[in-house]
ModelCIF file with pLDDT and N, C-alpha, C, O atoms, coordinates in Angstrom:
data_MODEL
#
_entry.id   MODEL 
#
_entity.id                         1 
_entity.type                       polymer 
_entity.pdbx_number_of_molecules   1 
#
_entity_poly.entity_id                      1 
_entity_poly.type                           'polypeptide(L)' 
_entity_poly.nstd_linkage                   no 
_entity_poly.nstd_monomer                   no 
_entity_poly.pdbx_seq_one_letter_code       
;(UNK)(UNK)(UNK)(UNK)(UNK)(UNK)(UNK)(UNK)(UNK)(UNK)(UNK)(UNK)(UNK)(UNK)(UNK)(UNK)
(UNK)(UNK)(UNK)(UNK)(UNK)(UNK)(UNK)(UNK)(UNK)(UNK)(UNK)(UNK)(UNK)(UNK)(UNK)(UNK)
(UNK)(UNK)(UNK)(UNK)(UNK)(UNK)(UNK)(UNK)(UNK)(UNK)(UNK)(UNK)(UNK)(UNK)(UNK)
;
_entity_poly.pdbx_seq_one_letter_code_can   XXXXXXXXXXXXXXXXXXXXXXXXXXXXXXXXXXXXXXXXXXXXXXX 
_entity_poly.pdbx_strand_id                 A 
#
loop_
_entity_poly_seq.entity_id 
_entity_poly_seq.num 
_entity_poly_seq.mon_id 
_entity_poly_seq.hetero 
1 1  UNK n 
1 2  UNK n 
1 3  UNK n 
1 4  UNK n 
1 5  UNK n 
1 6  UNK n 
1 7  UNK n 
1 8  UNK n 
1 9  UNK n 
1 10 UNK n 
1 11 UNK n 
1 12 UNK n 
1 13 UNK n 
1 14 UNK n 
1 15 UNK n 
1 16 UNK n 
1 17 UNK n 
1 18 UNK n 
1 19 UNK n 
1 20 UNK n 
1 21 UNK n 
1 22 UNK n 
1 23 UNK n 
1 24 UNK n 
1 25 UNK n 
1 26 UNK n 
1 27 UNK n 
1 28 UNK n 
1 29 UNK n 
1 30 UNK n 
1 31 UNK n 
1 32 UNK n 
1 33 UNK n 
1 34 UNK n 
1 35 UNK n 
1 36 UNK n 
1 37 UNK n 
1 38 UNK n 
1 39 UNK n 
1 40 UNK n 
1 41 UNK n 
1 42 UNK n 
1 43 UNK n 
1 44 UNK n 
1 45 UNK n 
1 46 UNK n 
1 47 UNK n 
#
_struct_asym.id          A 
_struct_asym.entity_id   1 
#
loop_
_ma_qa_metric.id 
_ma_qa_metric.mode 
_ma_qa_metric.name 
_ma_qa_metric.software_group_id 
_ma_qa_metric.type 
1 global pLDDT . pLDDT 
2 local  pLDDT . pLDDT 
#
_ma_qa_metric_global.metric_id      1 
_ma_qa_metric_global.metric_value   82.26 
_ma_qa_metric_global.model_id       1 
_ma_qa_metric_global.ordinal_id     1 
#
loop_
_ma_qa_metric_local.label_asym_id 
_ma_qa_metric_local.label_comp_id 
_ma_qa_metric_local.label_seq_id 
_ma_qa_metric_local.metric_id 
_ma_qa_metric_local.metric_value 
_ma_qa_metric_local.model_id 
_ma_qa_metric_local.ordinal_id 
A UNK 1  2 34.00 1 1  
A UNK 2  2 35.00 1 2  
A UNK 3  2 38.00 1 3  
A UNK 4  2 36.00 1 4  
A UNK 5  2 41.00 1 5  
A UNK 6  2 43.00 1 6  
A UNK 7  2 48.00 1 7  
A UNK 8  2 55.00 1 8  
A UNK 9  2 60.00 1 9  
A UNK 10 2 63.00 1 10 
A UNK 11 2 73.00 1 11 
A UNK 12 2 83.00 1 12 
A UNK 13 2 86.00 1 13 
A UNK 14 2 89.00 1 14 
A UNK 15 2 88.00 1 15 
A UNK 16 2 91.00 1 16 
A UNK 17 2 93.00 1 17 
A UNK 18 2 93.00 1 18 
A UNK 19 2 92.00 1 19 
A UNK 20 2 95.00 1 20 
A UNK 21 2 95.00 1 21 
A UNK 22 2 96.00 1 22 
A UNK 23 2 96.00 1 23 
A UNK 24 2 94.00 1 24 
A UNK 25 2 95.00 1 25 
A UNK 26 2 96.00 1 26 
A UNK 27 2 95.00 1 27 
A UNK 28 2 93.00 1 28 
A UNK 29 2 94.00 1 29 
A UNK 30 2 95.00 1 30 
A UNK 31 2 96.00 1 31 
A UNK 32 2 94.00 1 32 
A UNK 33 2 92.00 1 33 
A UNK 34 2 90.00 1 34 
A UNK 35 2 91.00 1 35 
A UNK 36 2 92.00 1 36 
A UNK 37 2 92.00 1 37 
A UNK 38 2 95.00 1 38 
A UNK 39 2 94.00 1 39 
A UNK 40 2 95.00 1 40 
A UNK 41 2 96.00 1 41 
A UNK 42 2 95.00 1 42 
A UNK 43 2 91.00 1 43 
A UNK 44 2 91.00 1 44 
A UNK 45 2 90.00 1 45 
A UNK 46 2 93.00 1 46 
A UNK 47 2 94.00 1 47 
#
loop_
_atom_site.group_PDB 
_atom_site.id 
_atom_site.type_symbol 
_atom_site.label_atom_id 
_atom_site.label_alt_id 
_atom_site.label_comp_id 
_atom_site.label_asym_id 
_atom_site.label_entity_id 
_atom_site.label_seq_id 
_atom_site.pdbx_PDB_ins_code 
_atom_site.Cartn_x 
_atom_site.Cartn_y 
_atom_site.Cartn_z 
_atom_site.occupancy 
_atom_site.B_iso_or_equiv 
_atom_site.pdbx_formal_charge 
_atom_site.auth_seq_id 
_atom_site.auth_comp_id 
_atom_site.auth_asym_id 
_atom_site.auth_atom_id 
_atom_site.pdbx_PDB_model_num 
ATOM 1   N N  . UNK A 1 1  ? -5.883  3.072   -7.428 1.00 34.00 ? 1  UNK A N  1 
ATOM 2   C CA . UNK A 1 1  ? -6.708  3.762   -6.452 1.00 34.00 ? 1  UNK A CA 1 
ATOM 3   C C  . UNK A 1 1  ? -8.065  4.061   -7.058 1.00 34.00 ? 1  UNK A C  1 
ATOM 4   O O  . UNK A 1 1  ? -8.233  4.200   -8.270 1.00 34.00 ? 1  UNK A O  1 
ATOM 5   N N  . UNK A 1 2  ? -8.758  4.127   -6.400 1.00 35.00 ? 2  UNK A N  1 
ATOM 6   C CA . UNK A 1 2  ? -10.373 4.253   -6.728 1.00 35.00 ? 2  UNK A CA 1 
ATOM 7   C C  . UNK A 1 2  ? -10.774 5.663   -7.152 1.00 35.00 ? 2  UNK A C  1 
ATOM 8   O O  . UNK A 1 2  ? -10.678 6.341   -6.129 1.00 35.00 ? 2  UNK A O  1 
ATOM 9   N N  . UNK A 1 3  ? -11.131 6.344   -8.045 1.00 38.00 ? 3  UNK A N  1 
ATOM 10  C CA . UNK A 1 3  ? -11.239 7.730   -8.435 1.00 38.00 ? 3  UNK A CA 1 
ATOM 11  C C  . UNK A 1 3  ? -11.738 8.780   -6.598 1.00 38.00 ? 3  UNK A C  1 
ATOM 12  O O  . UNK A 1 3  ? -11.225 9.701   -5.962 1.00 38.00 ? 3  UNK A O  1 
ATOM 13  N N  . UNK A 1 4  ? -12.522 8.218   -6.503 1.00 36.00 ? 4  UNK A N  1 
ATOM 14  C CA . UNK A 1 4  ? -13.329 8.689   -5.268 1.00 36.00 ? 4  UNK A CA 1 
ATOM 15  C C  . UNK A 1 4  ? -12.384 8.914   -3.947 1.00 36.00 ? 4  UNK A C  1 
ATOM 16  O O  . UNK A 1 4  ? -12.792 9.601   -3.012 1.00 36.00 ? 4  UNK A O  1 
ATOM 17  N N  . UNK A 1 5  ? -10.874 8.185   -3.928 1.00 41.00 ? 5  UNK A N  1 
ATOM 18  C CA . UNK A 1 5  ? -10.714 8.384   -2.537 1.00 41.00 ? 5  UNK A CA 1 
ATOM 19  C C  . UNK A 1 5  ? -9.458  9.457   -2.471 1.00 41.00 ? 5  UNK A C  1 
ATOM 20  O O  . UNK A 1 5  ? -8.608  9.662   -3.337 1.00 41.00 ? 5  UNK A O  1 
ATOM 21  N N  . UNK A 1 6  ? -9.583  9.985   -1.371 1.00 43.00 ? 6  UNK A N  1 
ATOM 22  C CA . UNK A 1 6  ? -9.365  11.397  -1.007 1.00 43.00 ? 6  UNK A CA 1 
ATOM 23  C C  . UNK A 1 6  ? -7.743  11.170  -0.691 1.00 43.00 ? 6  UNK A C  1 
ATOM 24  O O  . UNK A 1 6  ? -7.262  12.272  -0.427 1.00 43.00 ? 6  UNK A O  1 
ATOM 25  N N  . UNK A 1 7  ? -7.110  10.510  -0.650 1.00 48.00 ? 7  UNK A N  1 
ATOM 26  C CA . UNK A 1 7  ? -5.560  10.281  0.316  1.00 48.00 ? 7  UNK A CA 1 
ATOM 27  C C  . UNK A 1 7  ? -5.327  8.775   -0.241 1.00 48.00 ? 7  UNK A C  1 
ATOM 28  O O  . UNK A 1 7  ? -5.950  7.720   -0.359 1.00 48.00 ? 7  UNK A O  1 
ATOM 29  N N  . UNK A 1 8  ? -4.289  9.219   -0.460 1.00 55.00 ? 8  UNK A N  1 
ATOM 30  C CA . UNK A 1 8  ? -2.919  7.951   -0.884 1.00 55.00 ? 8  UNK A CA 1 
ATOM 31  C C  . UNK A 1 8  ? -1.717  8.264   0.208  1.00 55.00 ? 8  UNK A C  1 
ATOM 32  O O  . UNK A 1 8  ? -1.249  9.382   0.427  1.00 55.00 ? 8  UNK A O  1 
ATOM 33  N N  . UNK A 1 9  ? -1.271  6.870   0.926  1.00 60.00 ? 9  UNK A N  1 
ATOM 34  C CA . UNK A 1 9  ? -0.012  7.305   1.624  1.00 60.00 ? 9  UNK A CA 1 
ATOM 35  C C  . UNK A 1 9  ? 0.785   6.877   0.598  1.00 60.00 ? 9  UNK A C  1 
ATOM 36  O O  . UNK A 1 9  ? 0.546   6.297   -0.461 1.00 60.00 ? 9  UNK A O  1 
ATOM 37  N N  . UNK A 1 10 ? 1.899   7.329   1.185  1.00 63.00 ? 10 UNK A N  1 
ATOM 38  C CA . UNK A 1 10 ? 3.333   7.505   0.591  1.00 63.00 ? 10 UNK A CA 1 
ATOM 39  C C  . UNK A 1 10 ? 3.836   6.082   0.639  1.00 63.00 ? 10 UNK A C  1 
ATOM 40  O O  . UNK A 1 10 ? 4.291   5.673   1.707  1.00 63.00 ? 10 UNK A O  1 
ATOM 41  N N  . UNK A 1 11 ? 3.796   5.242   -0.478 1.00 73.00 ? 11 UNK A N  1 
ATOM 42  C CA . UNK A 1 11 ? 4.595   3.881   -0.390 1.00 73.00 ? 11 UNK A CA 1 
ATOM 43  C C  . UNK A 1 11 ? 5.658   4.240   -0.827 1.00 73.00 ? 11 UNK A C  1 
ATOM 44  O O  . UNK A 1 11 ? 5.881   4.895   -1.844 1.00 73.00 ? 11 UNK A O  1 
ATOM 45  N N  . UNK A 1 12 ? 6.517   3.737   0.087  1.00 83.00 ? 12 UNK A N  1 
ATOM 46  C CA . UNK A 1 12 ? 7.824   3.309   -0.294 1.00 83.00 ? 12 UNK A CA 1 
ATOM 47  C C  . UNK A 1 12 ? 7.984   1.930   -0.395 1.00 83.00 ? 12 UNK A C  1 
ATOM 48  O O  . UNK A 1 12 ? 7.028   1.157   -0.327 1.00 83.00 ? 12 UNK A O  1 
ATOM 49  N N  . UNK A 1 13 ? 9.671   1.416   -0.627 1.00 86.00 ? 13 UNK A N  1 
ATOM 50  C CA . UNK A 1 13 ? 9.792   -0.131  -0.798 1.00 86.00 ? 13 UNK A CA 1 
ATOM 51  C C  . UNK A 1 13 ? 10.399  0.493   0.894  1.00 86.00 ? 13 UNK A C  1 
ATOM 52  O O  . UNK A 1 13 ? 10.072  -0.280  1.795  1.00 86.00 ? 13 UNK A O  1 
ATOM 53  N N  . UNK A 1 14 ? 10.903  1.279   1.194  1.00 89.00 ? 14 UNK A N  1 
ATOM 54  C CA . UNK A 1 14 ? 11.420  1.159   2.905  1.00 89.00 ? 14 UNK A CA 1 
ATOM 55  C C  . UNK A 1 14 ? 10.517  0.790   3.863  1.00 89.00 ? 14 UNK A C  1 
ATOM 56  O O  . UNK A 1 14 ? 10.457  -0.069  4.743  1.00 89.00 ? 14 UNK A O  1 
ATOM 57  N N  . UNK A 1 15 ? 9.748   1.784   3.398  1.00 88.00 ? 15 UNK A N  1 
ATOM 58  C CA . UNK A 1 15 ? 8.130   1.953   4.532  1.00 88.00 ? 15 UNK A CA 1 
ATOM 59  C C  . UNK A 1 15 ? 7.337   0.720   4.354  1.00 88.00 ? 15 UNK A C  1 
ATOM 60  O O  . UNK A 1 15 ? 6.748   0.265   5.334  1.00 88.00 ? 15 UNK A O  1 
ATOM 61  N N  . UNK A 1 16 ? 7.247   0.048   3.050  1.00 91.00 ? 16 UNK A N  1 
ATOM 62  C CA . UNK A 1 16 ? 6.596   -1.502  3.413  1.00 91.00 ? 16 UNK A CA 1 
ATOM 63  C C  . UNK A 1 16 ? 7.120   -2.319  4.158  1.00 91.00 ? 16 UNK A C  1 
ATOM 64  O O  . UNK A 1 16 ? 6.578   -2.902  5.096  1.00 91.00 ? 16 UNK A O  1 
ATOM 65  N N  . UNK A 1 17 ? 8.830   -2.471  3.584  1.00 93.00 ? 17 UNK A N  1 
ATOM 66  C CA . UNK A 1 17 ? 9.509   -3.593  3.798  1.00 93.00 ? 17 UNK A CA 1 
ATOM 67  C C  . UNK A 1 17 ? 9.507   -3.092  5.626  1.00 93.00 ? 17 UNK A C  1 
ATOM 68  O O  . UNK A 1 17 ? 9.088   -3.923  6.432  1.00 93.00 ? 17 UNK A O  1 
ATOM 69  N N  . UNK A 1 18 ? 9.879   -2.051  6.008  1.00 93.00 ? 18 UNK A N  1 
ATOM 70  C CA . UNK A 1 18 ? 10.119  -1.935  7.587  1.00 93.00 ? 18 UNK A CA 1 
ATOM 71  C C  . UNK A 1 18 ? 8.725   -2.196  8.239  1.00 93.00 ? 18 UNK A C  1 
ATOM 72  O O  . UNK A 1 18 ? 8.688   -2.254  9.468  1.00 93.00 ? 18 UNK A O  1 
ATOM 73  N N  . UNK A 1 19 ? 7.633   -2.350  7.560  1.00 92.00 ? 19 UNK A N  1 
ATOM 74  C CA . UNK A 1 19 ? 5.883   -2.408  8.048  1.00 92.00 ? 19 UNK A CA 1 
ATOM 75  C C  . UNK A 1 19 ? 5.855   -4.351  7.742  1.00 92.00 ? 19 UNK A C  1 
ATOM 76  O O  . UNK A 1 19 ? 5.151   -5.035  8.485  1.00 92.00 ? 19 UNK A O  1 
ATOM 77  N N  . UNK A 1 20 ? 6.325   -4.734  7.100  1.00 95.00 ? 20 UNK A N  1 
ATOM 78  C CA . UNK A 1 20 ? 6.657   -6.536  6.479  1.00 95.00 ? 20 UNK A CA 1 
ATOM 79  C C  . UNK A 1 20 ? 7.748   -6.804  7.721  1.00 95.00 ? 20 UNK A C  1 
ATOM 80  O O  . UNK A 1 20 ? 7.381   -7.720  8.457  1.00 95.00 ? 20 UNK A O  1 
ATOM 81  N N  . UNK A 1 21 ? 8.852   -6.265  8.047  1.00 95.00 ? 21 UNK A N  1 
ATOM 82  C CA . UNK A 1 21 ? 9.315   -6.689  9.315  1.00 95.00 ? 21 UNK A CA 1 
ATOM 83  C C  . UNK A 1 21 ? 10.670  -7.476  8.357  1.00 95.00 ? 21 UNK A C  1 
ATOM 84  O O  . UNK A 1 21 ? 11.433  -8.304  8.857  1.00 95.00 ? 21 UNK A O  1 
ATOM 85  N N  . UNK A 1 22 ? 10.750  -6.948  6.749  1.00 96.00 ? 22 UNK A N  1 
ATOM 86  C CA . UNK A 1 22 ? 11.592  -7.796  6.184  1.00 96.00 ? 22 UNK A CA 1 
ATOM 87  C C  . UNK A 1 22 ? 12.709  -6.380  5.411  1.00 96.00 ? 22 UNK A C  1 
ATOM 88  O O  . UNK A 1 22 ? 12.391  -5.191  5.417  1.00 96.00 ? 22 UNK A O  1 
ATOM 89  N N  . UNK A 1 23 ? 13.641  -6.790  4.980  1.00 96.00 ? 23 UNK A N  1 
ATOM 90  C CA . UNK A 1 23 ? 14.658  -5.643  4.431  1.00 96.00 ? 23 UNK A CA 1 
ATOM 91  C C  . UNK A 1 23 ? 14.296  -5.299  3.265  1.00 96.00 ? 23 UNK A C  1 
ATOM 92  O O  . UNK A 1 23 ? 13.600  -5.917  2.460  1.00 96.00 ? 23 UNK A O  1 
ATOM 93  N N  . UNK A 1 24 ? 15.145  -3.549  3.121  1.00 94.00 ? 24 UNK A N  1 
ATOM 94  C CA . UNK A 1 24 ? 14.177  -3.141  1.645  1.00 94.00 ? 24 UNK A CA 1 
ATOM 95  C C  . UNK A 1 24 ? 14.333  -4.444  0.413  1.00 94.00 ? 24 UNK A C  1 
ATOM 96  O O  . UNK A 1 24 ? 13.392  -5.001  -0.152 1.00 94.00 ? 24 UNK A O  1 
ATOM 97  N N  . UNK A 1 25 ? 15.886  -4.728  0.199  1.00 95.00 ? 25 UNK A N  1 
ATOM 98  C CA . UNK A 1 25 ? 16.266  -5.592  -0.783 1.00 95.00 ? 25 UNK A CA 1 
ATOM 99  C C  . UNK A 1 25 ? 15.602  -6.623  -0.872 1.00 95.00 ? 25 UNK A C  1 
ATOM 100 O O  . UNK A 1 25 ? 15.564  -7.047  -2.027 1.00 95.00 ? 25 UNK A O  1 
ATOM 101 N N  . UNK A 1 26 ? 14.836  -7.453  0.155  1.00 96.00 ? 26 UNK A N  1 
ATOM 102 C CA . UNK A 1 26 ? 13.778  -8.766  0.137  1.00 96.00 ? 26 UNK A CA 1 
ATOM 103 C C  . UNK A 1 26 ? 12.721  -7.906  -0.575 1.00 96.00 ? 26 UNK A C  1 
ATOM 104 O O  . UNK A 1 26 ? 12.443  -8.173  -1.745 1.00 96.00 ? 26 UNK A O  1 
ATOM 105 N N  . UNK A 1 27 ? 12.092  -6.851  0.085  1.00 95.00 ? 27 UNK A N  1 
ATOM 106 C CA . UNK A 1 27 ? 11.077  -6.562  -0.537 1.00 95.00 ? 27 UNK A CA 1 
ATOM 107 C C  . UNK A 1 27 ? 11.353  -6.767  -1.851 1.00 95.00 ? 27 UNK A C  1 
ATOM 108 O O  . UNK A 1 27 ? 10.796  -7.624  -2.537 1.00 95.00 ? 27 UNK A O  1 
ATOM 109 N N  . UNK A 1 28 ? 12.487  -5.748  -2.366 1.00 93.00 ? 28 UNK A N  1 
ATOM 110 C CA . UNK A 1 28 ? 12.189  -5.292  -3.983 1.00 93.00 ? 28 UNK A CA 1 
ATOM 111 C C  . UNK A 1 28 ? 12.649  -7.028  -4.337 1.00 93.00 ? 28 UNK A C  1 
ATOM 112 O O  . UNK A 1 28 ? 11.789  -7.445  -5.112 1.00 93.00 ? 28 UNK A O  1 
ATOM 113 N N  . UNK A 1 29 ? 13.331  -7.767  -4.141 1.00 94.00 ? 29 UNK A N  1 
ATOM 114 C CA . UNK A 1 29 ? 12.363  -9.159  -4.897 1.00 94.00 ? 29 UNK A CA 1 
ATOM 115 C C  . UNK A 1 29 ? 11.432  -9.838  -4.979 1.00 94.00 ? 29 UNK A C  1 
ATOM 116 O O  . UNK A 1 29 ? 11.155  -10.727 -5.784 1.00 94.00 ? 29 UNK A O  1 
ATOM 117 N N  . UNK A 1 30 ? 10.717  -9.296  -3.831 1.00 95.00 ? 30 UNK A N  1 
ATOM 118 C CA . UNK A 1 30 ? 9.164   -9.788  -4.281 1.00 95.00 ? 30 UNK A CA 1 
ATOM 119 C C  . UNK A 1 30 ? 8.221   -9.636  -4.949 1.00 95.00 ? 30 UNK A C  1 
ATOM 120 O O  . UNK A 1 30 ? 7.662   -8.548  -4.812 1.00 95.00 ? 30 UNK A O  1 
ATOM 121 N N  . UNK A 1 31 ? 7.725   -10.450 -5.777 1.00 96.00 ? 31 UNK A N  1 
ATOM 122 C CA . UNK A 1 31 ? 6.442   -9.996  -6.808 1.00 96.00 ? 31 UNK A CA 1 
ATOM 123 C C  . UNK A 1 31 ? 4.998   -9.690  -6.143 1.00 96.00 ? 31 UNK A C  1 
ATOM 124 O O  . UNK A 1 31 ? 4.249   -10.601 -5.790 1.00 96.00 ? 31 UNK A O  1 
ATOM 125 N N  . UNK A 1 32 ? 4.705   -8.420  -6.018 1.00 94.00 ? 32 UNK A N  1 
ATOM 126 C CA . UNK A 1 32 ? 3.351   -8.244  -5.093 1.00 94.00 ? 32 UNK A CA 1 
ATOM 127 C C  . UNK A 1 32 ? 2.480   -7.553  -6.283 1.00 94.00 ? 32 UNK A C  1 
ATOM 128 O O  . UNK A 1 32 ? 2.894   -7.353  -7.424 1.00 94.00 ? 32 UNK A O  1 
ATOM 129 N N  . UNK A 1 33 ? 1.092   -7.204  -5.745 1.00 92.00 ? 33 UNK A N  1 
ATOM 130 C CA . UNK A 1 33 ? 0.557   -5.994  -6.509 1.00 92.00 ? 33 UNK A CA 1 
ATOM 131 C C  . UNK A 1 33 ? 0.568   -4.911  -6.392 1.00 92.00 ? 33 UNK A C  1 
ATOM 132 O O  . UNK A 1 33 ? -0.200  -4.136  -6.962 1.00 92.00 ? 33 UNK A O  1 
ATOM 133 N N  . UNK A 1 34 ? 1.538   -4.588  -5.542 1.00 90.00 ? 34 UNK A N  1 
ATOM 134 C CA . UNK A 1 34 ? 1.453   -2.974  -5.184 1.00 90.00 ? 34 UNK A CA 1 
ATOM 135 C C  . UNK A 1 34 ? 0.456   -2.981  -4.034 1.00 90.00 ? 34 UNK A C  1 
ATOM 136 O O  . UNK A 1 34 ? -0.171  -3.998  -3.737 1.00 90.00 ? 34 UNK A O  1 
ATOM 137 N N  . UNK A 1 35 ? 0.289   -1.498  -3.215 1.00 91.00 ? 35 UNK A N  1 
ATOM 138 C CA . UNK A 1 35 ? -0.189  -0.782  -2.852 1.00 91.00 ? 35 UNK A CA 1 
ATOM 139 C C  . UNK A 1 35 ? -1.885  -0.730  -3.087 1.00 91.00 ? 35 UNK A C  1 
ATOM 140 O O  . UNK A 1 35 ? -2.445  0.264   -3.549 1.00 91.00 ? 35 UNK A O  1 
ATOM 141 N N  . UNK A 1 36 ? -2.648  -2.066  -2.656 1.00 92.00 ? 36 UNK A N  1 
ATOM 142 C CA . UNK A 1 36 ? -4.241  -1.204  -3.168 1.00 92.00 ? 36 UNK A CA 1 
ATOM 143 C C  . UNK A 1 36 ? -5.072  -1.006  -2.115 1.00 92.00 ? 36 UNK A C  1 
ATOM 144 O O  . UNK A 1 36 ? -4.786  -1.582  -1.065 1.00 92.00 ? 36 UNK A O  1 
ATOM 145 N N  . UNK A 1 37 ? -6.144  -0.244  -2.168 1.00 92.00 ? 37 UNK A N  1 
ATOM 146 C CA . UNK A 1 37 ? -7.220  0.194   -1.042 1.00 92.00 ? 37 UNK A CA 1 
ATOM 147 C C  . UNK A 1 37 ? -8.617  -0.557  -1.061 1.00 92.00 ? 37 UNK A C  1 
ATOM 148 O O  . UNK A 1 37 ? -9.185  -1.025  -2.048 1.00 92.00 ? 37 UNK A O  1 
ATOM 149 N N  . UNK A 1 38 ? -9.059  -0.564  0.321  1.00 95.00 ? 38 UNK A N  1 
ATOM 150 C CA . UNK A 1 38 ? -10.375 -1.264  -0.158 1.00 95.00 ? 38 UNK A CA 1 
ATOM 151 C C  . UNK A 1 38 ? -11.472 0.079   0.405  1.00 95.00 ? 38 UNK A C  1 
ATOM 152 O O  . UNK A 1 38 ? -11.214 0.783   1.381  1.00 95.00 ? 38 UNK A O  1 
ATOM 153 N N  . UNK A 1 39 ? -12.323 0.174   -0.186 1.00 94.00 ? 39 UNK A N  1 
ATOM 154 C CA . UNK A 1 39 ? -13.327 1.230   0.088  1.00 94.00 ? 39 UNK A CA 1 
ATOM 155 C C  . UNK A 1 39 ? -14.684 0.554   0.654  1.00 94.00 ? 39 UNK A C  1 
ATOM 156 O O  . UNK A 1 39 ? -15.066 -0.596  0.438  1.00 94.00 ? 39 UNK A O  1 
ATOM 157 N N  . UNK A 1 40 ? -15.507 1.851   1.665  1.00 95.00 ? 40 UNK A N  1 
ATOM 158 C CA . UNK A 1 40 ? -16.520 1.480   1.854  1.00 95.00 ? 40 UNK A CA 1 
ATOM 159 C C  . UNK A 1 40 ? -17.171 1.867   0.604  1.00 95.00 ? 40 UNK A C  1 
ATOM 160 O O  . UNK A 1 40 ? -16.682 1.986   -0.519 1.00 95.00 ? 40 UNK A O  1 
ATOM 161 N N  . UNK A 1 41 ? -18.518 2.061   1.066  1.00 96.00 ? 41 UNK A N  1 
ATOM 162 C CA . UNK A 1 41 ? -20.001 2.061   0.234  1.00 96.00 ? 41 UNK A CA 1 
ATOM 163 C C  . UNK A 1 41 ? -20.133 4.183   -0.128 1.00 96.00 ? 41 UNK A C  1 
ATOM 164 O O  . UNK A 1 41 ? -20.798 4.738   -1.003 1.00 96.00 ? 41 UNK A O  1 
ATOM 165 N N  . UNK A 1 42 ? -19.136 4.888   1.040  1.00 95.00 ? 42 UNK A N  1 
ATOM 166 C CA . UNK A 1 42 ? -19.327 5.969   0.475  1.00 95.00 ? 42 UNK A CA 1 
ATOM 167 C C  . UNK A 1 42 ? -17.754 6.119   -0.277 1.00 95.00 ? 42 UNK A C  1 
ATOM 168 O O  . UNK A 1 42 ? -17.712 7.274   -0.700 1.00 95.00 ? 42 UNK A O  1 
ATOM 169 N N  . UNK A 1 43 ? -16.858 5.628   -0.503 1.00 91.00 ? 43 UNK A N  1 
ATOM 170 C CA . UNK A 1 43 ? -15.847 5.813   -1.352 1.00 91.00 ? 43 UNK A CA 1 
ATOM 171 C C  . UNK A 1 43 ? -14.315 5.806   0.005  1.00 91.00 ? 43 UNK A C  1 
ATOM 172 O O  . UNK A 1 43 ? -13.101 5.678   -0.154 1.00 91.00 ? 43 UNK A O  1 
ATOM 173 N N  . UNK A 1 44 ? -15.169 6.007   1.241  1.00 91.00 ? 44 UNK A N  1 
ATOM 174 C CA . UNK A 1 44 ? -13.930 6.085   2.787  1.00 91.00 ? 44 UNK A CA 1 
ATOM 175 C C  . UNK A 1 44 ? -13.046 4.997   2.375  1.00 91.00 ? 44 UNK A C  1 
ATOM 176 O O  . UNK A 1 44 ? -13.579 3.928   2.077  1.00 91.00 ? 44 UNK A O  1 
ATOM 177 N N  . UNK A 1 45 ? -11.501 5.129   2.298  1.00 90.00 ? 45 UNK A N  1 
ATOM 178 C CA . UNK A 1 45 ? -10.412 4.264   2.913  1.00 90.00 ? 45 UNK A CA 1 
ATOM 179 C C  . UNK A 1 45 ? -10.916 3.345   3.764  1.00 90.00 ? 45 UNK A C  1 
ATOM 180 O O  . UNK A 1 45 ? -11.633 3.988   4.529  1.00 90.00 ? 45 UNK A O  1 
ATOM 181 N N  . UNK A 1 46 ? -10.946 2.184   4.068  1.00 93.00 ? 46 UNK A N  1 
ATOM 182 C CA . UNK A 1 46 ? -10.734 1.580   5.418  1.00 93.00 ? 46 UNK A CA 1 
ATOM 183 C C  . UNK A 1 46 ? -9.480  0.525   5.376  1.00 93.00 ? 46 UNK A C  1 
ATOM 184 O O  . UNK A 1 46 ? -9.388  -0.079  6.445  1.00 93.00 ? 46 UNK A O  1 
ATOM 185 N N  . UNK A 1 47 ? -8.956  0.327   4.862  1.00 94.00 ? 47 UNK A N  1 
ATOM 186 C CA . UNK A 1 47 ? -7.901  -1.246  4.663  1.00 94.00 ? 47 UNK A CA 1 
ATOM 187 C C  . UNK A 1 47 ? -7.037  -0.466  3.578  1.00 94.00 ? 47 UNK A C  1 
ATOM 188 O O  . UNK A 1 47 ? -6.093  -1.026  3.021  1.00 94.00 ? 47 UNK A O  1 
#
């Protein structure tokens, strides 16, 4: 996460995998990077 941004949601492997449309157990074999944010120009969340 970027020093600057104000809020992290809560990842889970449930809350991805049910947001992926795939089961927790698929998730946790997949190799991803995690959880990252993209920021605007003042430090805002958007993605």
């Amino acid at each position: 996460m970027h020093a600057n941004s104000s809020y992290t949601p809560r990842y889970t492997e449930r809350r991805m995998a049910s947001l992926l449309g795939i089961s927790e157990e698929e998730f946790s074999r997949l190799s991803h990077s995690g959880l990252r944010d993209l920021t605007d120009s003042y430090g805002v969340v958007y993605k």
